[in-house]
Protein backbone atom coordinates (compact mmCIF):
# COMPACT_ATOMS: atom_id res chain seq x y z
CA UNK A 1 -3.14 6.35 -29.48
CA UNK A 2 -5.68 4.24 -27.63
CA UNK A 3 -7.23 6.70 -24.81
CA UNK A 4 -8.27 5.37 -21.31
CA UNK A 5 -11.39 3.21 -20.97
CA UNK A 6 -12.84 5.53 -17.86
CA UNK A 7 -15.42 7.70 -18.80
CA UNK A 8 -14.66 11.14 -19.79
CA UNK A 9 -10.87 10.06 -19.74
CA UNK A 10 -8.43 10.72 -23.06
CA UNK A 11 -4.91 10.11 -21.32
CA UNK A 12 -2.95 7.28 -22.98
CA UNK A 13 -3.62 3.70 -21.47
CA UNK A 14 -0.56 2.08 -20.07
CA UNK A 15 -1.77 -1.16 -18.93
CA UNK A 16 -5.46 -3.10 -19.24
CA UNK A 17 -7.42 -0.01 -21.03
CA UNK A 18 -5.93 2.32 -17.74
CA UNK A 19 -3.72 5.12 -17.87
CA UNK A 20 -1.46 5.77 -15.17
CA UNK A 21 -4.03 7.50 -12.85
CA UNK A 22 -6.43 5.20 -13.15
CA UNK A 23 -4.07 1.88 -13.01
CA UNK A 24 -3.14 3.65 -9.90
CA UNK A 25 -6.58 4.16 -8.73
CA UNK A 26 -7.59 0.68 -9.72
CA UNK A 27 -4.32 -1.09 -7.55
CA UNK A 28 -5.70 1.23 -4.61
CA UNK A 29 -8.97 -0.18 -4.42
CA UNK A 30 -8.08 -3.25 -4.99
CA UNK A 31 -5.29 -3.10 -2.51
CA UNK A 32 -7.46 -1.49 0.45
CA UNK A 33 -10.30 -4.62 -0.58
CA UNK A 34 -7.53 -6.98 0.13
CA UNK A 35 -6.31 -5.30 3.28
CA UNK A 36 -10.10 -4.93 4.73
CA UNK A 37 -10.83 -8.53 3.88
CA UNK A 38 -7.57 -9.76 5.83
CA UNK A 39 -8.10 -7.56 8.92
CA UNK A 40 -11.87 -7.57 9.95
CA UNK A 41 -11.10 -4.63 12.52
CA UNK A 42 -8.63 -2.72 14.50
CA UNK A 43 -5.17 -4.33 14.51
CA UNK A 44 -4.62 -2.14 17.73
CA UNK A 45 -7.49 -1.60 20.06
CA UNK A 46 -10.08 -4.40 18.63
CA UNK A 47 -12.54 -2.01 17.34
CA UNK A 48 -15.33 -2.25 14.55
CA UNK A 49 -15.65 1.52 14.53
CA UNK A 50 -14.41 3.39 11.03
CA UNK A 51 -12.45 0.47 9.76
CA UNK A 52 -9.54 2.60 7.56
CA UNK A 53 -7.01 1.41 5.38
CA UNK A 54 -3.42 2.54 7.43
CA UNK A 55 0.02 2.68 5.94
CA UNK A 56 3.15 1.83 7.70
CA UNK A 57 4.87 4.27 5.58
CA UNK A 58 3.68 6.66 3.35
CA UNK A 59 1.56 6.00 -0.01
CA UNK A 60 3.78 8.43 -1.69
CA UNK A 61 6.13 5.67 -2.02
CA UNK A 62 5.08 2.84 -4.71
CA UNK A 63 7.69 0.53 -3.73
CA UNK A 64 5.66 -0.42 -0.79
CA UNK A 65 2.53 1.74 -1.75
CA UNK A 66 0.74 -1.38 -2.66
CA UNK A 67 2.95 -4.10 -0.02
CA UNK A 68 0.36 -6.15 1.78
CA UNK A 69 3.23 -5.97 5.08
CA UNK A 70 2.72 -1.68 4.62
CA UNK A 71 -0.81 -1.58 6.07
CA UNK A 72 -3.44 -3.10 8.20
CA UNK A 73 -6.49 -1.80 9.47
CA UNK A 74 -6.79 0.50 12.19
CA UNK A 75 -10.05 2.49 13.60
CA UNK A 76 -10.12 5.91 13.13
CA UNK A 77 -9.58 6.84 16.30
CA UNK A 78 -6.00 4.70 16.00
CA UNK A 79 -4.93 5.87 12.55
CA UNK A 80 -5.03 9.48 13.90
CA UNK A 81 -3.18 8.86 17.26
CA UNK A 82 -0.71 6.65 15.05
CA UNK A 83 -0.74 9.76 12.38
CA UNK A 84 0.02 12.50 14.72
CA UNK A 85 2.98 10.19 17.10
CA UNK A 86 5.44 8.87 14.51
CA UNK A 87 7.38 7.63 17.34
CA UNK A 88 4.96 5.55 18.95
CA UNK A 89 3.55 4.19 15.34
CA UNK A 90 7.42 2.58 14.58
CA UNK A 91 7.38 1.01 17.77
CA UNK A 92 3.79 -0.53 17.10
CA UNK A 93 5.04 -1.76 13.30
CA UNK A 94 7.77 -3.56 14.63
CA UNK A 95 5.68 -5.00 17.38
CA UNK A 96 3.11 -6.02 14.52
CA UNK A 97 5.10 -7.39 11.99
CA UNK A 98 8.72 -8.04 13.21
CA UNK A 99 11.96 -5.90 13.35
CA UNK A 100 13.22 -7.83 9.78
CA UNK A 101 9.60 -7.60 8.14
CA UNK A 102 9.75 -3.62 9.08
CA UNK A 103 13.65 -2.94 7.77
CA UNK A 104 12.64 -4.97 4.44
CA UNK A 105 9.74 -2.02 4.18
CA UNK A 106 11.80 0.49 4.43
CA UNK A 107 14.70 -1.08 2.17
CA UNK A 108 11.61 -1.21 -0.68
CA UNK A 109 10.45 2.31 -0.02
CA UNK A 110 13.89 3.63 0.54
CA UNK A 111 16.11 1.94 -1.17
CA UNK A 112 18.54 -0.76 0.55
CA UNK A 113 21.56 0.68 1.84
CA UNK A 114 24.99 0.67 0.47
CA UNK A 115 28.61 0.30 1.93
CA UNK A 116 28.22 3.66 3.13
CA UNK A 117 25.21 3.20 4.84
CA UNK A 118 23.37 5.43 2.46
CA UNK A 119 20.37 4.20 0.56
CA UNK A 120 19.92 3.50 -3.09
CA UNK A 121 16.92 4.59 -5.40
CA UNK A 122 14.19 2.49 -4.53
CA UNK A 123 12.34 0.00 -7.26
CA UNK A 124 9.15 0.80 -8.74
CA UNK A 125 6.85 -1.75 -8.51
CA UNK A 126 5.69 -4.07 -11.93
CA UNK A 127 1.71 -2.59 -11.92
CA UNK A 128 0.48 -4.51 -14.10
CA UNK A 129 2.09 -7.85 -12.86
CA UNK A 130 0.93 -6.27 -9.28
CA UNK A 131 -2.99 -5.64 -10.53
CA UNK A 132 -3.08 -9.54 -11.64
CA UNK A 133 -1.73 -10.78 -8.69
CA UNK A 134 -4.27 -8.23 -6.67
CA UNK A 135 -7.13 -9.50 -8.73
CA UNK A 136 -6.40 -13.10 -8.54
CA UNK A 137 -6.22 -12.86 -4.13
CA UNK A 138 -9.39 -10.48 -4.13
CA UNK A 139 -11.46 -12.38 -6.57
CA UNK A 140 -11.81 -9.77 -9.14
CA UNK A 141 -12.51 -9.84 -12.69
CA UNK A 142 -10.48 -7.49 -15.35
């Protein structure tokens, strides 16, 4: 068994000398680098103040955990009023991205629906295919 190349770490790598955690930990950074490079401030009010990282829908699920369409960056102030009103945060998305770039979110997080209208399990996402393609548009080394 080949253990994890962080320090201190003995879990079983999966991909790139990372175990699961730390792949995971690895695609965040990288992802949130990406996102911060892409939007230099608040995609709602304009602001410089507490640039955060803000997902459309939740990081909980990896089929859009990592979707460059699932975040932008919001001030603090924004993420929290968008946190706390649901309601209000949908209607910004699909402002922001599109009505078609917002249903093809929740199809990956959700699953896309079937005759029935109910949804199917959703897809994981490929990691390690997704940390390449991460490193190659933020300039990172392995």
């Amino acid at each position: 068994m080949t253990a994890c190349r962080r320090q201190r770490c003995k879990t079983r790598v999966e991909y790139d000398g990372l175990c699961p955690k730390h792949l995971t930990k690895e695609l965040d950074f990288l992802y949130g680098r990406l996102i911060h490079t892409r939007d230099p401030f608040c995609m709602r009010c304009g602001s410089n103040d507490w640039p955060e990282c803000s997902h459309h829908i939740s990081r909980e699920r990896h089929g859009t955990r990592w979707d460059p369409d699932n975040a932008c960056i919001h001030c603090k102030e924004c993420h929290v009023y968008l946190t706390y009103h649901p309601n209000i945060h949908v209607e910004w998305i699909i402002d922001f991205i599109g009505q078609e770039r917002y249903e093809a979110l929740l199809d990956k997080a959700y699953g896309v629906r079937d005759d029935t209208g109910r949804r199917t399990y959703p897809v994981e996402p490929d990691r390690p295919a997704l940390l390449e393609w991460l490193r190659a548009e933020t300039g990172e080394a392995a």
